[in-house]
N, C-alpha and C. Protein backbone atom coordinates (compact mmCIF):
# COMPACT_ATOMS: atom_id res chain seq x y z
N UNK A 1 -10.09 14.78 -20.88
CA UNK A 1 -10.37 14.34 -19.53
C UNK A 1 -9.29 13.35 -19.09
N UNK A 2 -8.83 13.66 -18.16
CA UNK A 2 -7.90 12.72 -17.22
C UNK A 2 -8.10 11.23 -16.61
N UNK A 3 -7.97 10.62 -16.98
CA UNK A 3 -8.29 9.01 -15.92
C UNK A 3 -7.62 8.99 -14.73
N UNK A 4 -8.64 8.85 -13.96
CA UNK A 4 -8.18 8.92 -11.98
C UNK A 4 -7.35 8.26 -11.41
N UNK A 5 -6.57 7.76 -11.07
CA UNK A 5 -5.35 6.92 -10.59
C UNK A 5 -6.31 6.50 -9.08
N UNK A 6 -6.08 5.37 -8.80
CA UNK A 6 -6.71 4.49 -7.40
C UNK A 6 -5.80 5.66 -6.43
N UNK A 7 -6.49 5.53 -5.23
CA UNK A 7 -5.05 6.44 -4.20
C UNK A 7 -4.26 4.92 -4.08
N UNK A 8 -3.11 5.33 -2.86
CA UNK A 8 -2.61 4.04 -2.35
C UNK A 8 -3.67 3.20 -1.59
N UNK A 9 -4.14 4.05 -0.64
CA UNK A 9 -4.79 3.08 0.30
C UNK A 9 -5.68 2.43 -0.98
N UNK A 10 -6.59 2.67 -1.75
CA UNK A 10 -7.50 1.50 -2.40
C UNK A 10 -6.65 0.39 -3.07
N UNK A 11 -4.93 1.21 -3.26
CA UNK A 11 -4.69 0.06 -4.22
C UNK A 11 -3.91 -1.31 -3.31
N UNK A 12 -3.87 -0.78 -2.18
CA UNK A 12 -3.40 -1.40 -1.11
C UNK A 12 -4.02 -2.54 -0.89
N UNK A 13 -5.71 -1.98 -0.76
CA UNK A 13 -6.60 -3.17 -0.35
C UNK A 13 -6.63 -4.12 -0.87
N UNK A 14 -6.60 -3.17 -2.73
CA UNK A 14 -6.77 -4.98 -3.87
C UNK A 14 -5.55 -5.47 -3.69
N UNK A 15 -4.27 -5.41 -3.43
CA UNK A 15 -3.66 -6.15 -3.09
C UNK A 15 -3.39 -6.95 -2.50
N UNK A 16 -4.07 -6.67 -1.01
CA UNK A 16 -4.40 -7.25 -0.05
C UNK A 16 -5.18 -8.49 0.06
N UNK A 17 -6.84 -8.25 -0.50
CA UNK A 17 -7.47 -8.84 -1.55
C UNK A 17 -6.99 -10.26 -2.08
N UNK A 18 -6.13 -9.93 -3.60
CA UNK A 18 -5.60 -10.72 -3.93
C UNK A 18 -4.71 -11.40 -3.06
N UNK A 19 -4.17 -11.72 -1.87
CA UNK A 19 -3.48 -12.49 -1.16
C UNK A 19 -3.96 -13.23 -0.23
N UNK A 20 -5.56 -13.10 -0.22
CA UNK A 20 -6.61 -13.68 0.65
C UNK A 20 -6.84 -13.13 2.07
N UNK A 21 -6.61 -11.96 2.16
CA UNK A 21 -7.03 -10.85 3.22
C UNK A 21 -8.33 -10.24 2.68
N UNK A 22 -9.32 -10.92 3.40
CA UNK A 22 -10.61 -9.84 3.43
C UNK A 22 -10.74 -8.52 3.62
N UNK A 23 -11.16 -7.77 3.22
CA UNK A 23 -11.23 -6.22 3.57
C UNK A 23 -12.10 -6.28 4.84
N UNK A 24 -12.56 -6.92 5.52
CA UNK A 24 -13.06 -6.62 6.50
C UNK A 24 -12.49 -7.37 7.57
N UNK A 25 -10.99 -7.82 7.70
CA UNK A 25 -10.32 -7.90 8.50
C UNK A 25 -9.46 -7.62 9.11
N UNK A 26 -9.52 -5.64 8.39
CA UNK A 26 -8.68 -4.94 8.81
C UNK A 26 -9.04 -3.21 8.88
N UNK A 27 -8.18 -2.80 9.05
CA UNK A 27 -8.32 -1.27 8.57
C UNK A 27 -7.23 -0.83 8.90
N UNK A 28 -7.23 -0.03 7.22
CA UNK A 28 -5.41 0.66 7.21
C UNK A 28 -4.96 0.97 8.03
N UNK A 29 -5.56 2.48 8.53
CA UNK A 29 -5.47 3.10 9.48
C UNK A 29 -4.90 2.85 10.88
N UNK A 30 -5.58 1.87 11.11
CA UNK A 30 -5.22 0.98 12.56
C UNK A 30 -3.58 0.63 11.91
N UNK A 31 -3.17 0.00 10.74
CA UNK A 31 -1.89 -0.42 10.80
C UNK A 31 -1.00 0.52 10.67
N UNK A 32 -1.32 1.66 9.91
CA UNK A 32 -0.21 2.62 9.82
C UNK A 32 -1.09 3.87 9.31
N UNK A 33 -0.18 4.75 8.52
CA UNK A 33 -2.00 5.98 8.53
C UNK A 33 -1.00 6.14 6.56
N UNK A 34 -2.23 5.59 5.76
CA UNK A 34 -2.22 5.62 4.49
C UNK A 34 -1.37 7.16 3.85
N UNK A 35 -2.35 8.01 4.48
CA UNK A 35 -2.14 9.10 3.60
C UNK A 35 -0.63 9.63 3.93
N UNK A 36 0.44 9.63 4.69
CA UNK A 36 1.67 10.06 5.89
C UNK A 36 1.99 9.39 4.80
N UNK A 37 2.06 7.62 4.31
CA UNK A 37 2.67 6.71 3.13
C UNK A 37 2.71 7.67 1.96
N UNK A 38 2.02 7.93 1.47
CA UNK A 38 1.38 8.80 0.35
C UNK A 38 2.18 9.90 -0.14
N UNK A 39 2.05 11.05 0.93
CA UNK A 39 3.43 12.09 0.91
C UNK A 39 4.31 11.80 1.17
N UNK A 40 4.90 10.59 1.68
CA UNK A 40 6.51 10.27 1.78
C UNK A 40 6.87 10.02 0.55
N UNK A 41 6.05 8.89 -0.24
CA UNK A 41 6.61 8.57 -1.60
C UNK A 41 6.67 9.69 -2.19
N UNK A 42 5.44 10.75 -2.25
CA UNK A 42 5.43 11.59 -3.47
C UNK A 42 6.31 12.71 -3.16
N UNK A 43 7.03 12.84 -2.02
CA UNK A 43 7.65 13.84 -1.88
C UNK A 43 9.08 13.78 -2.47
N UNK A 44 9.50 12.74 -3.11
CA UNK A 44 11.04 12.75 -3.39
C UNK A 44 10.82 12.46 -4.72
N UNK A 45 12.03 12.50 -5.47
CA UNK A 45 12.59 12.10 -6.77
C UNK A 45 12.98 10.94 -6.78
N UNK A 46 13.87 10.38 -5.59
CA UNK A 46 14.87 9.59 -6.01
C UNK A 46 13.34 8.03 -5.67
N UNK A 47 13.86 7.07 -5.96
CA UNK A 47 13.28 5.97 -5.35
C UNK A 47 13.57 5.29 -3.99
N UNK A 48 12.24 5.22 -3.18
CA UNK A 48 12.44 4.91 -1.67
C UNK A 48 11.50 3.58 -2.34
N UNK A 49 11.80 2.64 -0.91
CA UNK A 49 11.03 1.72 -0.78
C UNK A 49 10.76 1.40 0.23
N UNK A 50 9.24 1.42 1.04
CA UNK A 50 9.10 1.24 2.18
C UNK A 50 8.78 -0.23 2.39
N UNK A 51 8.58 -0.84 3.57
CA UNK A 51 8.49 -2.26 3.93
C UNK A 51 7.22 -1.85 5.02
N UNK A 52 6.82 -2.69 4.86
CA UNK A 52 5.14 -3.04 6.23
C UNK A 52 4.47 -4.18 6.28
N UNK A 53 4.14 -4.18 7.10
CA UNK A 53 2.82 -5.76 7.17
C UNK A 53 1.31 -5.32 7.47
N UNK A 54 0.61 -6.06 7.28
CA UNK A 54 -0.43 -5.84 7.53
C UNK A 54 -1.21 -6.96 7.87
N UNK A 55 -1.44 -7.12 9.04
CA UNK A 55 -2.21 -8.90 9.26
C UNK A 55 -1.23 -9.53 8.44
N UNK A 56 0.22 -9.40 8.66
CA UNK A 56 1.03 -10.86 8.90
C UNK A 56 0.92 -10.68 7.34
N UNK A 57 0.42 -9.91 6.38
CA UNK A 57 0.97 -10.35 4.84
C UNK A 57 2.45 -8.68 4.94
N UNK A 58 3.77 -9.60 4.89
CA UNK A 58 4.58 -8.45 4.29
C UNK A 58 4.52 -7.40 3.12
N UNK A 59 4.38 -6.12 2.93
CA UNK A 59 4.59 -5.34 1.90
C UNK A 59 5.63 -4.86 1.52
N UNK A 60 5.90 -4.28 0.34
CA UNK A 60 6.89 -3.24 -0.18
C UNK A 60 6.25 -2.39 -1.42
N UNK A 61 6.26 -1.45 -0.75
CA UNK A 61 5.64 -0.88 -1.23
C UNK A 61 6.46 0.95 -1.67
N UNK A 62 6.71 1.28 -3.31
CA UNK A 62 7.01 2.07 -3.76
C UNK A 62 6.15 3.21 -4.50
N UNK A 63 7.01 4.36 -5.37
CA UNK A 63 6.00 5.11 -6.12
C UNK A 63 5.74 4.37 -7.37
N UNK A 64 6.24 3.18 -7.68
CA UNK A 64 5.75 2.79 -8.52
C UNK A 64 4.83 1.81 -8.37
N UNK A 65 4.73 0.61 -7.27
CA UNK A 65 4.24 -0.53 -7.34
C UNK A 65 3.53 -1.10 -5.83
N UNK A 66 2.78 -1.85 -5.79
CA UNK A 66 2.66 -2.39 -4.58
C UNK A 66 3.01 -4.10 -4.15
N UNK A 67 3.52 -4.40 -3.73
CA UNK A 67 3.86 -6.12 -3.91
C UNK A 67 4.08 -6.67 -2.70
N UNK A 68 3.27 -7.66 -2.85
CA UNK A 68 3.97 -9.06 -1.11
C UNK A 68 5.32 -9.27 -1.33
N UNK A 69 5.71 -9.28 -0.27
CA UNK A 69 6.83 -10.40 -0.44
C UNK A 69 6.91 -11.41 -0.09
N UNK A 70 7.53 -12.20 -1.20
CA UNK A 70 7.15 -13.63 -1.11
C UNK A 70 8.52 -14.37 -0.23
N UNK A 71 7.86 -15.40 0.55
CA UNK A 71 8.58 -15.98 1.82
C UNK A 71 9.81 -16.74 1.53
């Protein structure tokens, strides 16, 4: 049996989360549309790295990782 990998969007949130963004002071969707993120990363080989905010916390966010950036 396989162990399930979080999608992005959930792993997004705990990230989010951890930076003191409530989950109920947002929704992905409204900031950008999760799943469009999703097939961009998984569609290539090489490494991309996208940049976003979300309620004012910066992201960067790759196929490998999700991380703030710090100011």
């Amino acid at each position: 049996m396989t162990e399930l990998q979080p999608s992005l969007a959930v792993e997004m949130v705990h990230t989010l989360e951890d930076h003191g963004l409530p989950r109920d002071a947002y929704q992905l969707a409204s900031e950008f549309d999760p799943e469009a993120l999703e097939r961009l990363l998984d569609s290539t080989d090489q490494s991309i790295e996208v940049r976003l905010e979300v309620q004012g916390i910066p992201l960067v966010v790759t196929s490998e990782e999700i991380r703030v950036l710090e100011g």
